[in-house]
C-alpha atoms as a PDB file:
ATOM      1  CA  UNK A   1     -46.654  59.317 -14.454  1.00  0.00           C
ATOM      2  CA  UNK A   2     -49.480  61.617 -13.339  1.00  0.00           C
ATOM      3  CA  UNK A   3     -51.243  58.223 -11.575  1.00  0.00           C
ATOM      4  CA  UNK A   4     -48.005  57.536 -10.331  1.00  0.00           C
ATOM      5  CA  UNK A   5     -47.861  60.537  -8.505  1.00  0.00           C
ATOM      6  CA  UNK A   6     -50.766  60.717  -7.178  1.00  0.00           C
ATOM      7  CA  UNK A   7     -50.052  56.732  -5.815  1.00  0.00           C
ATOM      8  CA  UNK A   8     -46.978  58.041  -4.081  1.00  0.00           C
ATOM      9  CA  UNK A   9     -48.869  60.925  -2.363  1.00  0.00           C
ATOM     10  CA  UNK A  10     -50.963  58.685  -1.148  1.00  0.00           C
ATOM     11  CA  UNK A  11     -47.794  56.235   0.369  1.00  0.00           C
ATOM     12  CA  UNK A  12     -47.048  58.853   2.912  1.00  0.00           C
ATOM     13  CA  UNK A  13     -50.636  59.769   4.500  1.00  0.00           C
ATOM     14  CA  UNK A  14     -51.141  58.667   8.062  1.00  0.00           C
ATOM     15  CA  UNK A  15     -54.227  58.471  10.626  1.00  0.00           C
ATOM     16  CA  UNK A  16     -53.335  61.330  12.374  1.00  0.00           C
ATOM     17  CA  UNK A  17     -55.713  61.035  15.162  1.00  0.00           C
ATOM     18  CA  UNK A  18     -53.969  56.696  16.035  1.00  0.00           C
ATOM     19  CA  UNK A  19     -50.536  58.558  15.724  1.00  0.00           C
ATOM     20  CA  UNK A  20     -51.674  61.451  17.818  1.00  0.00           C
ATOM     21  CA  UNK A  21     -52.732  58.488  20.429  1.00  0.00           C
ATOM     22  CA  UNK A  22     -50.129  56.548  20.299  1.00  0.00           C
ATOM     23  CA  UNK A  23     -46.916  59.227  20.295  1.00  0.00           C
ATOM     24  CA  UNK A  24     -49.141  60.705  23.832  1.00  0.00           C
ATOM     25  CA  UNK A  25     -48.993  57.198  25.491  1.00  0.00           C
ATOM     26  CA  UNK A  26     -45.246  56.616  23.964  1.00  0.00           C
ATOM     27  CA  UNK A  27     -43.933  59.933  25.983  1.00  0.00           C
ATOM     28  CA  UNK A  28     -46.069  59.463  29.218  1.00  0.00           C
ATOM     29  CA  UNK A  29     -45.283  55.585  29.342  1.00  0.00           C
ATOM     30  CA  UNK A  30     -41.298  56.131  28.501  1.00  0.00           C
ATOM     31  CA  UNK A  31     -40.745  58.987  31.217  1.00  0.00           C
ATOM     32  CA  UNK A  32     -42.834  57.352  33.834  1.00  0.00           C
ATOM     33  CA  UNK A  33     -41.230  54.042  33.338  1.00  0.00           C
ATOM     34  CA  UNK A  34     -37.700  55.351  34.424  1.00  0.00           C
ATOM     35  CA  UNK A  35     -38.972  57.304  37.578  1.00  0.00           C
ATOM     36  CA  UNK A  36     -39.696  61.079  36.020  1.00  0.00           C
ATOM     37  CA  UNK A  37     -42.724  62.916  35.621  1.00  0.00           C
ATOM     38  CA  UNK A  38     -41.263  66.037  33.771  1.00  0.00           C
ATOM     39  CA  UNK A  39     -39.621  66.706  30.226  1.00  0.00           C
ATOM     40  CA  UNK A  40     -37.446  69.522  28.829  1.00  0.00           C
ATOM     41  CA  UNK A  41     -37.967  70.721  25.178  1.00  0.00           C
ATOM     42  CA  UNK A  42     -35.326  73.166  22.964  1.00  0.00           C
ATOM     43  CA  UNK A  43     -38.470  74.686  21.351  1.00  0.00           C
ATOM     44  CA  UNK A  44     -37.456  76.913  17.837  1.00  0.00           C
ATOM     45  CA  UNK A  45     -40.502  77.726  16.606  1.00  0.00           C
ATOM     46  CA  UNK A  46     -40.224  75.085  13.977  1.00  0.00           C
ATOM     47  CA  UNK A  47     -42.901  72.783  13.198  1.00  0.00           C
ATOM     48  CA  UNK A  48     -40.785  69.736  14.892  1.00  0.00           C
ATOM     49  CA  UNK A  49     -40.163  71.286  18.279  1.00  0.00           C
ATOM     50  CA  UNK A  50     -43.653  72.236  18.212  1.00  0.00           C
ATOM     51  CA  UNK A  51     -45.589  69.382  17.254  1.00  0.00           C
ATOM     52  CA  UNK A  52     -43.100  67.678  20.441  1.00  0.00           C
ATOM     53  CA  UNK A  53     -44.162  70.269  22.620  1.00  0.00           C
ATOM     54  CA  UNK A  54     -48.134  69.691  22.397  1.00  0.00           C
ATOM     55  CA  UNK A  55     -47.358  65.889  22.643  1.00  0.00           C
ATOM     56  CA  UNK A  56     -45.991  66.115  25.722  1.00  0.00           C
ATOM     57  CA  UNK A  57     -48.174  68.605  27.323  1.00  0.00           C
ATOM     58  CA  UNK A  58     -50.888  66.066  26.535  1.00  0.00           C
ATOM     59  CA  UNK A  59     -48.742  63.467  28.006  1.00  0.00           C
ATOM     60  CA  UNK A  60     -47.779  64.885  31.139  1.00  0.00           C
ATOM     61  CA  UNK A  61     -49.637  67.897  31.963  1.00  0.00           C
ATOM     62  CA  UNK A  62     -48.426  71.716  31.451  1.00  0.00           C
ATOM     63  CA  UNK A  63     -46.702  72.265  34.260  1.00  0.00           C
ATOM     64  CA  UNK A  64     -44.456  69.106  33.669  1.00  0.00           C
ATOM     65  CA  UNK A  65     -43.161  70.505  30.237  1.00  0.00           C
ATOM     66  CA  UNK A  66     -40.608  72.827  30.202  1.00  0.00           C
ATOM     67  CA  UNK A  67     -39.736  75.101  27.052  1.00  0.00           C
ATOM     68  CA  UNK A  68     -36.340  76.077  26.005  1.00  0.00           C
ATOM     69  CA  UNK A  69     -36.409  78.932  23.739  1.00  0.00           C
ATOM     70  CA  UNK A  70     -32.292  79.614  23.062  1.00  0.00           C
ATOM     71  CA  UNK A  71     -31.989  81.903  19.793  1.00  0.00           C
ATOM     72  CA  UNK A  72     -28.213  83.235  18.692  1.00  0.00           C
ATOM     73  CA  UNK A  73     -27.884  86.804  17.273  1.00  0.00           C
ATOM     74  CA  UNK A  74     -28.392  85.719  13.481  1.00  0.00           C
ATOM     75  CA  UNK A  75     -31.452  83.811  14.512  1.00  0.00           C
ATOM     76  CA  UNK A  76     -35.172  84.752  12.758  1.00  0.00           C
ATOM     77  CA  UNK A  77     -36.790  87.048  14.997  1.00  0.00           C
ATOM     78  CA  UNK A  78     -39.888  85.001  14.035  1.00  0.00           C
ATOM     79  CA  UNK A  79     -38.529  81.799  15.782  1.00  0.00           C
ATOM     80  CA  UNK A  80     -39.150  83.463  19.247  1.00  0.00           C
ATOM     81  CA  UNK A  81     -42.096  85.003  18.346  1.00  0.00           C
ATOM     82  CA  UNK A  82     -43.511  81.253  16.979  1.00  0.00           C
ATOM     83  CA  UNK A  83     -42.261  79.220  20.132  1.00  0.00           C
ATOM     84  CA  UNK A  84     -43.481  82.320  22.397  1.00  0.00           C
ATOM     85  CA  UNK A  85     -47.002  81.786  20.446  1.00  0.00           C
ATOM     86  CA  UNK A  86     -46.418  78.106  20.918  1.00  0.00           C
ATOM     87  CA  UNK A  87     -45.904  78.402  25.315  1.00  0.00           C
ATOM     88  CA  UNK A  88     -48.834  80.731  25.477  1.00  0.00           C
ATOM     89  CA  UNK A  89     -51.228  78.682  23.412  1.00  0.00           C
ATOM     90  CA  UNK A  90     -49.976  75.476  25.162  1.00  0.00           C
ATOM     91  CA  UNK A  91     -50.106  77.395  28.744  1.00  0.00           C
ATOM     92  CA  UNK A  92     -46.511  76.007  29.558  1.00  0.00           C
ATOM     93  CA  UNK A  93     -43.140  77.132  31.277  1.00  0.00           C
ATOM     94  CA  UNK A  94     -40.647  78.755  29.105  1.00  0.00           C
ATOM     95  CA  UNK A  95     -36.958  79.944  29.812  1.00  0.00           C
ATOM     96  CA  UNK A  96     -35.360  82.230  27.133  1.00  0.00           C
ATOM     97  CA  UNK A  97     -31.529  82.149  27.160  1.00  0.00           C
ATOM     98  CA  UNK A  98     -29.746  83.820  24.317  1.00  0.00           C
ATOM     99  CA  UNK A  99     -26.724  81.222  23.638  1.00  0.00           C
ATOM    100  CA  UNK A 100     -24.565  84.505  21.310  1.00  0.00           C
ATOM    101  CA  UNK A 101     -22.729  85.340  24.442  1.00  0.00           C
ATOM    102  CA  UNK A 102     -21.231  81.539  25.077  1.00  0.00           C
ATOM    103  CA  UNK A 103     -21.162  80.894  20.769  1.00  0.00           C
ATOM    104  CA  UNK A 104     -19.193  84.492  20.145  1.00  0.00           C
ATOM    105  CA  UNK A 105     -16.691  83.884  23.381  1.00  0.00           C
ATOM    106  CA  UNK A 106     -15.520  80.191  21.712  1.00  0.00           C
ATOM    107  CA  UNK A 107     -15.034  81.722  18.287  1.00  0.00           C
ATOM    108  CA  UNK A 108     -13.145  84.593  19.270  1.00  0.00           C
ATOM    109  CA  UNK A 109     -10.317  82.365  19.008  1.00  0.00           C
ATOM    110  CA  UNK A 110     -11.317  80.727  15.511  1.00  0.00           C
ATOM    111  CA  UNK A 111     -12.687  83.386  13.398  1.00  0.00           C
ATOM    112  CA  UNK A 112     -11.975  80.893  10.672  1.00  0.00           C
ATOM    113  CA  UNK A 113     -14.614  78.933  11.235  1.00  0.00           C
ATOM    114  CA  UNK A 114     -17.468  78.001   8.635  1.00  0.00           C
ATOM    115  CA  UNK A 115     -20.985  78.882   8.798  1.00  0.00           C
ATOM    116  CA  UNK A 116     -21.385  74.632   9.482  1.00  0.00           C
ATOM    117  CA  UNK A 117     -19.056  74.605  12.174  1.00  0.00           C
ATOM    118  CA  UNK A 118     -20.683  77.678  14.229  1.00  0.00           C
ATOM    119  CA  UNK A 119     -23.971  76.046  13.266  1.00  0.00           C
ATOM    120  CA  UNK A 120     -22.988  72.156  14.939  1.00  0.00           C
ATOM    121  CA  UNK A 121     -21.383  74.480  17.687  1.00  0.00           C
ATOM    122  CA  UNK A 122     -25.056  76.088  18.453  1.00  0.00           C
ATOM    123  CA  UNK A 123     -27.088  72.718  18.155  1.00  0.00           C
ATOM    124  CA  UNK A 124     -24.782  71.628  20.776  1.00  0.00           C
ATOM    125  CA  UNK A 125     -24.956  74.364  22.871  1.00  0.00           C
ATOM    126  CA  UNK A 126     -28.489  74.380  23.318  1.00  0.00           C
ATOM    127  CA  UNK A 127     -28.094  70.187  23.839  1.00  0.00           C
ATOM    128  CA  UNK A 128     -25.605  71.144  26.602  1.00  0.00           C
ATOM    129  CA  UNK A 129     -28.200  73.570  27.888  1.00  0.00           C
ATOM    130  CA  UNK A 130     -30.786  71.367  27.658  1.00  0.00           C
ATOM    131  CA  UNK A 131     -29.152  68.606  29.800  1.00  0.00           C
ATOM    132  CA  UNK A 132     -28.421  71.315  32.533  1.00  0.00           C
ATOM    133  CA  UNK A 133     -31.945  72.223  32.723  1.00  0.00           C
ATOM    134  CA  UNK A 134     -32.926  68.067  32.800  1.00  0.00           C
ATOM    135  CA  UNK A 135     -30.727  67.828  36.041  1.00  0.00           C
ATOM    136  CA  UNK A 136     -32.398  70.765  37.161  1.00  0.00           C
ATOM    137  CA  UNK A 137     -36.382  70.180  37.153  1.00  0.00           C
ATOM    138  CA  UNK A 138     -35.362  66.252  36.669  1.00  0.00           C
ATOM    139  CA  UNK A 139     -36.813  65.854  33.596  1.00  0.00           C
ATOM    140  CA  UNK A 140     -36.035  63.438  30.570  1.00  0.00           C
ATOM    141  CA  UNK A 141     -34.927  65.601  27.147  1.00  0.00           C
ATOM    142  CA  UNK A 142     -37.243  64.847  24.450  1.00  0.00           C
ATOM    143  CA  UNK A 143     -36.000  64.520  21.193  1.00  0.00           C
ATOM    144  CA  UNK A 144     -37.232  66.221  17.832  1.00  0.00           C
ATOM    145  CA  UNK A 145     -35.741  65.150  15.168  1.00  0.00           C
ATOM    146  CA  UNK A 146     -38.002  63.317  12.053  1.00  0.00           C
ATOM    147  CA  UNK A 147     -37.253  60.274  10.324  1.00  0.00           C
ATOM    148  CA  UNK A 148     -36.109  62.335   7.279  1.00  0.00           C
ATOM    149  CA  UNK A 149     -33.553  63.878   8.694  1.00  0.00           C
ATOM    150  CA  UNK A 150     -32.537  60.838  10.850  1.00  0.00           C
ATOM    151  CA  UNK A 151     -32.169  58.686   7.290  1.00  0.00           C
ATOM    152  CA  UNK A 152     -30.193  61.579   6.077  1.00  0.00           C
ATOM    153  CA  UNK A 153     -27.740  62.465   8.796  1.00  0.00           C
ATOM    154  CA  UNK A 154     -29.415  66.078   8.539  1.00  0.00           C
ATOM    155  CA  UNK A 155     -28.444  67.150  12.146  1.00  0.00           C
ATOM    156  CA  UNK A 156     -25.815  67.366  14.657  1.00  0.00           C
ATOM    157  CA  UNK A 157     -24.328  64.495  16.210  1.00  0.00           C
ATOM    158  CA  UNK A 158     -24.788  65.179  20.151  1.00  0.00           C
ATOM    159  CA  UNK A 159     -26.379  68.438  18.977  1.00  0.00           C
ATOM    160  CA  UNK A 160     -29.955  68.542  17.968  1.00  0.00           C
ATOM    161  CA  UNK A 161     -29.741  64.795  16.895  1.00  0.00           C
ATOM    162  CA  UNK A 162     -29.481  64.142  21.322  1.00  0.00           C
ATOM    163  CA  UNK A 163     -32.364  63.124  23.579  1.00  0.00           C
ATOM    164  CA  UNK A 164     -33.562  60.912  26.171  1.00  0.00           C
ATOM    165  CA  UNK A 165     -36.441  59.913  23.711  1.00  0.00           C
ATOM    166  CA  UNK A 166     -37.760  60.555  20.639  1.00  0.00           C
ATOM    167  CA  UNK A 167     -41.577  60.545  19.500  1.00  0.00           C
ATOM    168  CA  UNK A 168     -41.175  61.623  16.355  1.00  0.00           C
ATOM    169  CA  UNK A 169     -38.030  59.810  14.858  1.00  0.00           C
ATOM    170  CA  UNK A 170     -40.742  57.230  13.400  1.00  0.00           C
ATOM    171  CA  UNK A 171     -42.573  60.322  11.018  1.00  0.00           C
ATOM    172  CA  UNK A 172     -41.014  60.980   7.708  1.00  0.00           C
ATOM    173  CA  UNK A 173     -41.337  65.276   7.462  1.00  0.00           C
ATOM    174  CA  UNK A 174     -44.468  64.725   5.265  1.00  0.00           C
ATOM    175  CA  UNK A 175     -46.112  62.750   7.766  1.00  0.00           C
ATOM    176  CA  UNK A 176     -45.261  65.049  10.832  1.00  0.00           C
ATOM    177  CA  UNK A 177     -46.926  68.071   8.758  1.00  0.00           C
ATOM    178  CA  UNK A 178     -50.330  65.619   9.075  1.00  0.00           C
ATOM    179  CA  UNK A 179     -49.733  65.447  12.636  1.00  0.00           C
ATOM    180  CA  UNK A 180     -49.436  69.053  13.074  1.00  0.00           C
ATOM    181  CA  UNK A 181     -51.956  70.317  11.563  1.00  0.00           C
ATOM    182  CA  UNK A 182     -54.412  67.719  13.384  1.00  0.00           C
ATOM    183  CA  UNK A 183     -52.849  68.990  16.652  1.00  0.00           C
ATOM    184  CA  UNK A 184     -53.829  72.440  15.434  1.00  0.00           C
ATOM    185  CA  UNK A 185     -50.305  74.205  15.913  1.00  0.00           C
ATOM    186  CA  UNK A 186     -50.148  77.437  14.790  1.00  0.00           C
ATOM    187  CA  UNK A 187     -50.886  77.915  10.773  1.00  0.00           C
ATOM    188  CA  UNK A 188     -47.583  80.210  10.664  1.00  0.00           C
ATOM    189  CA  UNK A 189     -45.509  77.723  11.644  1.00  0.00           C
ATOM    190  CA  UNK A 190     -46.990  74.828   9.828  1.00  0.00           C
ATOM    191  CA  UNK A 191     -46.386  76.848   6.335  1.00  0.00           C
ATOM    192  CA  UNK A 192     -43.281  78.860   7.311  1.00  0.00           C
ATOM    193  CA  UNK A 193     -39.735  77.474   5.595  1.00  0.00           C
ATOM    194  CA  UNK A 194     -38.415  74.226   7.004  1.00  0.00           C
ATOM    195  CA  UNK A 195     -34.843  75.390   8.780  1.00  0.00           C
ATOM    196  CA  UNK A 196     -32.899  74.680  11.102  1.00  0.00           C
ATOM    197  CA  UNK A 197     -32.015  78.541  11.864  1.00  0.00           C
ATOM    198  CA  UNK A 198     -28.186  77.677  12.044  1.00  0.00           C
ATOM    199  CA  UNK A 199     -27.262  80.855  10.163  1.00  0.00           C
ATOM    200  CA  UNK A 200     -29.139  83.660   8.063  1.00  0.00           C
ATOM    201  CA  UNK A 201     -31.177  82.974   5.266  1.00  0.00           C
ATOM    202  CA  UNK A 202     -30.070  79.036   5.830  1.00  0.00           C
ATOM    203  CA  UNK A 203     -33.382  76.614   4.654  1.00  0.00           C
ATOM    204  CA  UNK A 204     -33.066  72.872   4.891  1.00  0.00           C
ATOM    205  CA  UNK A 205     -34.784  72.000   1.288  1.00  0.00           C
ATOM    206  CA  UNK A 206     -32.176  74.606  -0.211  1.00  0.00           C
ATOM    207  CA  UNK A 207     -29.268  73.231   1.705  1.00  0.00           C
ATOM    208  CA  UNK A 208     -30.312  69.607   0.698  1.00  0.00           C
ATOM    209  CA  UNK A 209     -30.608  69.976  -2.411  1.00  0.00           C
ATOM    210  CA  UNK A 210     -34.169  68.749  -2.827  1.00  0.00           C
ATOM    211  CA  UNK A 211     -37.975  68.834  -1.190  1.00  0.00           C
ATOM    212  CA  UNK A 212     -39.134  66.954   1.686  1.00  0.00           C
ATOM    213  CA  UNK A 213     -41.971  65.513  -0.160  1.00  0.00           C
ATOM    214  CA  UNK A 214     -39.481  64.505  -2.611  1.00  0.00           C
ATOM    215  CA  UNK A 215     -37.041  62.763  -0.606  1.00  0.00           C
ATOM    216  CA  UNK A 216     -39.792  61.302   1.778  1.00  0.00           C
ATOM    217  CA  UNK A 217     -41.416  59.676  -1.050  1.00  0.00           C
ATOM    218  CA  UNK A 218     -38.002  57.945  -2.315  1.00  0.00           C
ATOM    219  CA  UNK A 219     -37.321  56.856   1.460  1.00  0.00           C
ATOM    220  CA  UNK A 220     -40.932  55.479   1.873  1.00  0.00           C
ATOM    221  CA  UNK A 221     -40.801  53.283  -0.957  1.00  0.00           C
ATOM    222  CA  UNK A 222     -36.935  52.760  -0.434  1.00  0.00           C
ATOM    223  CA  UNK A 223     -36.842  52.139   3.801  1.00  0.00           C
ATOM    224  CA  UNK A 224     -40.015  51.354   4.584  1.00  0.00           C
ATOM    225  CA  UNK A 225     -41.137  48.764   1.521  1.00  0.00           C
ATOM    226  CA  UNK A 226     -37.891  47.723   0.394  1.00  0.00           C
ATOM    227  CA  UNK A 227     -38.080  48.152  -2.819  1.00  0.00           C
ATOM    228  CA  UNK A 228     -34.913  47.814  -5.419  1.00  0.00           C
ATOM    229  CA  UNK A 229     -33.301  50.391  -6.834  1.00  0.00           C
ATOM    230  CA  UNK A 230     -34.295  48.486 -10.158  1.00  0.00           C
ATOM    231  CA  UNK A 231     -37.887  49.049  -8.919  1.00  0.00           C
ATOM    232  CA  UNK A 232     -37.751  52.741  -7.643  1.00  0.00           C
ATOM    233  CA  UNK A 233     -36.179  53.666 -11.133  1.00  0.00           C
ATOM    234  CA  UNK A 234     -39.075  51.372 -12.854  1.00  0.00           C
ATOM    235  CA  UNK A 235     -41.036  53.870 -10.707  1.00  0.00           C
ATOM    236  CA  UNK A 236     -39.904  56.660 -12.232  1.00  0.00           C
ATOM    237  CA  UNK A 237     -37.251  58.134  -9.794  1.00  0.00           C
ATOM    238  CA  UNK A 238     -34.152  59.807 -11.291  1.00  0.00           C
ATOM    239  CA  UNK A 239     -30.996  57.545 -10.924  1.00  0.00           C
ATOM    240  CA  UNK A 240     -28.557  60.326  -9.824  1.00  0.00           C
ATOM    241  CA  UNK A 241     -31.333  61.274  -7.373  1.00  0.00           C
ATOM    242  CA  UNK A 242     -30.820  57.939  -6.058  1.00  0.00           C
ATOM    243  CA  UNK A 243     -27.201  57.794  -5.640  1.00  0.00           C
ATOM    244  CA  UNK A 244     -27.088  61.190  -3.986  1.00  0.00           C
ATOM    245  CA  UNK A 245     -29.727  59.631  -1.066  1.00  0.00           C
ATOM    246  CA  UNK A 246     -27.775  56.770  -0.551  1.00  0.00           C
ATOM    247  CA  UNK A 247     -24.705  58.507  -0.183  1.00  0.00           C
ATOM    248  CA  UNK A 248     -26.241  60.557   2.310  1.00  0.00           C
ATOM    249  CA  UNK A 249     -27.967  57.378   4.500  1.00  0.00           C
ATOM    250  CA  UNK A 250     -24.489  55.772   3.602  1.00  0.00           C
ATOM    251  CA  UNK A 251     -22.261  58.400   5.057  1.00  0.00           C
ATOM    252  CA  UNK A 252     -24.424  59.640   8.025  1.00  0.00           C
ATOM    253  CA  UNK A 253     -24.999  55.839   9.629  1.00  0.00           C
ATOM    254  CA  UNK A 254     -22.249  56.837  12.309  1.00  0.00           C
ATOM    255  CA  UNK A 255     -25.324  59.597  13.825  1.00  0.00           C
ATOM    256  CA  UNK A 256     -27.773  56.700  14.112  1.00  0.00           C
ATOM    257  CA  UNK A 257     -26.010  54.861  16.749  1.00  0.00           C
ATOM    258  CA  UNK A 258     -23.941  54.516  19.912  1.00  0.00           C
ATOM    259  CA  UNK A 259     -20.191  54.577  19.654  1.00  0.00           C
ATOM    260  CA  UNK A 260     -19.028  51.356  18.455  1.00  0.00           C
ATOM    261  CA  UNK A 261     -16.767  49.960  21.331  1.00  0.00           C
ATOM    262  CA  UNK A 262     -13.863  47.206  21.108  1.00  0.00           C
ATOM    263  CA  UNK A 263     -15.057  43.768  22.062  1.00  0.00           C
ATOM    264  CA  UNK A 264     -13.011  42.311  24.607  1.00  0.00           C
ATOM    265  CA  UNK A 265     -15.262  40.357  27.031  1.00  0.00           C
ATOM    266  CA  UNK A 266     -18.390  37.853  26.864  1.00  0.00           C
ATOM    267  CA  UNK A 267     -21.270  40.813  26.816  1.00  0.00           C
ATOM    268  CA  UNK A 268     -19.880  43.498  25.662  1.00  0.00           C
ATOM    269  CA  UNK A 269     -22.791  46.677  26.034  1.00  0.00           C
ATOM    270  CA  UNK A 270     -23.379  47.527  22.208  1.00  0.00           C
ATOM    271  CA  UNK A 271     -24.126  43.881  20.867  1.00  0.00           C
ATOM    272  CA  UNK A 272     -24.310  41.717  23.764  1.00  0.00           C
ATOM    273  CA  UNK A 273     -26.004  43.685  26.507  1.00  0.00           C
ATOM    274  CA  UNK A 274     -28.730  45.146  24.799  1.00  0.00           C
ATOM    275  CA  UNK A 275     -31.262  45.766  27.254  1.00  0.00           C
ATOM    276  CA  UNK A 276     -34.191  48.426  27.411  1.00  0.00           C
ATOM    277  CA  UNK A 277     -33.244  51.215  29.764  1.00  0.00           C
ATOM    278  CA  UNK A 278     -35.881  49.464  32.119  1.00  0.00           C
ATOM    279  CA  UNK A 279     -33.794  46.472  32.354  1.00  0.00           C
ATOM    280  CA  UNK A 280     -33.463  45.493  35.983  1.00  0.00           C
ATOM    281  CA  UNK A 281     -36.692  46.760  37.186  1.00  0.00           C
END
């Protein structure tokens, strides 16, 4: 198994400096191509936001990136520190706008609520907030959520899972960390616990259930090559492990796409009309 491991390791490596290349033309072809010259990014101090952040900056110059830094009360003090460390180092414009005020006012009237609703309610908050400030400097939102997450519904519909566009949707969490560290962000936040800063002490690997590398390694070999579930357990993966995944890519497929709409004429927009948003130019 030990050759195994070191086989699956070696599944999930990328050439960080093509990726870094590509993802730089991606964001400065896709916001040109629709008339903009200026994005908006909710930046958290994670290493997603981040890695977004530096991407663009490349893309489209400085001062047409736009930070949002939008913490809640029971946010990590680190995760404005990080982003702060993150505008300075990039030499970009950043708004700070503490989102408690709006999030406390709404749940006045539901003290019930669980610690997942008053996190969706925050990731779409600062998506609401984000949009506001894209009307503003007229600016495309840019999107940073990983393939990981994507495959596993881990985010909020319309929350954090919203953008314009998305250059990172295509990097498994493993993969991103590559990028990352060949854009140079900040060692802190490269090594600092993976989450999503919904509530205290909240970590994605803990709330999942299992690691990134773990999970990316099952998806690679299960997504990307196509392998059986015959093969993957030939492989060595644990059958429950399995079954929990699928569940997951099973029961989250409504996040990955538009809402379905009722057929009732020739082209109807979500299966007939399919266009690129450049259609028509």
């Amino acid at each position: 198994m030990k050759n195994k491991r070191v086989m699956l390791s070696k599944a999930l490596r990328i050439n960080p400096v093509v990726v870094h290349r590509m993802l730089v033309d991606f964001i400065r072809e896709e916001v040109h191509k629709v008339g903009f010259h200026k994005a908006v990014v909710g930046l958290s101090g994670g290493i997603d936001s981040s890695t977004v952040t530096a991407l663009a900056t490349q893309a489209l110059g400085k001062e047409n990136v736009l930070a949002l830094l939008m913490p809640y009360a029971t946010s990590s003090t680190e995760s404005v520190t990080d982003a702060k460390e993150v505008v300075q180092q990039l030499g970009i414009r950043s708004v700070l706008i503490e989102i408690t005020p709006m999030i406390d006012a709404y749940f006045k009237y539901l003290p019930e609520a669980s610690a997942l609703r008053r996190g969706n309610k925050m990731a779409r908050e600062r998506m609401s907030i984000l949009y506001d400030f894209s009307a503003k400097e007229q600016a495309l939102v840019l999107g940073t959520s990983n393939k990981t997450e994507l495959l596993l519904g881990y985010g909020t519909q319309y929350g954090d899972m919203a953008s314009a566009i998305n250059p990172i949707g295509d990097l498994y969490k493993t993969q991103l960390r590559q990028l990352a560290q060949h854009l140079k962000i900040p060692t802190r936040i490269q090594k600092k616990v993976p989450t999503a800063d919904l509530w205290a002490g909240q970590s994605d690997e803990a709330e999942l259930g299992f690691t990134y590398l773990k999970v990316d390694t099952l998806l690679y070999y299960w997504i990307d090559e196509r392998r059986s579930v015959s093969e993957l357990l030939e492989m060595g993966f644990d059958k429950k492990f399995l079954e929990l995944v699928q569940r997951k890519i099973q029961n989250s497929q409504f996040k990955r796409r538009l809402p379905v709409i009722a057929k009732l004429s020739q082209r109807t927009i979500d299966r007939d009309f399919r266009y690129g948003r450049d259609w028509g130019r």
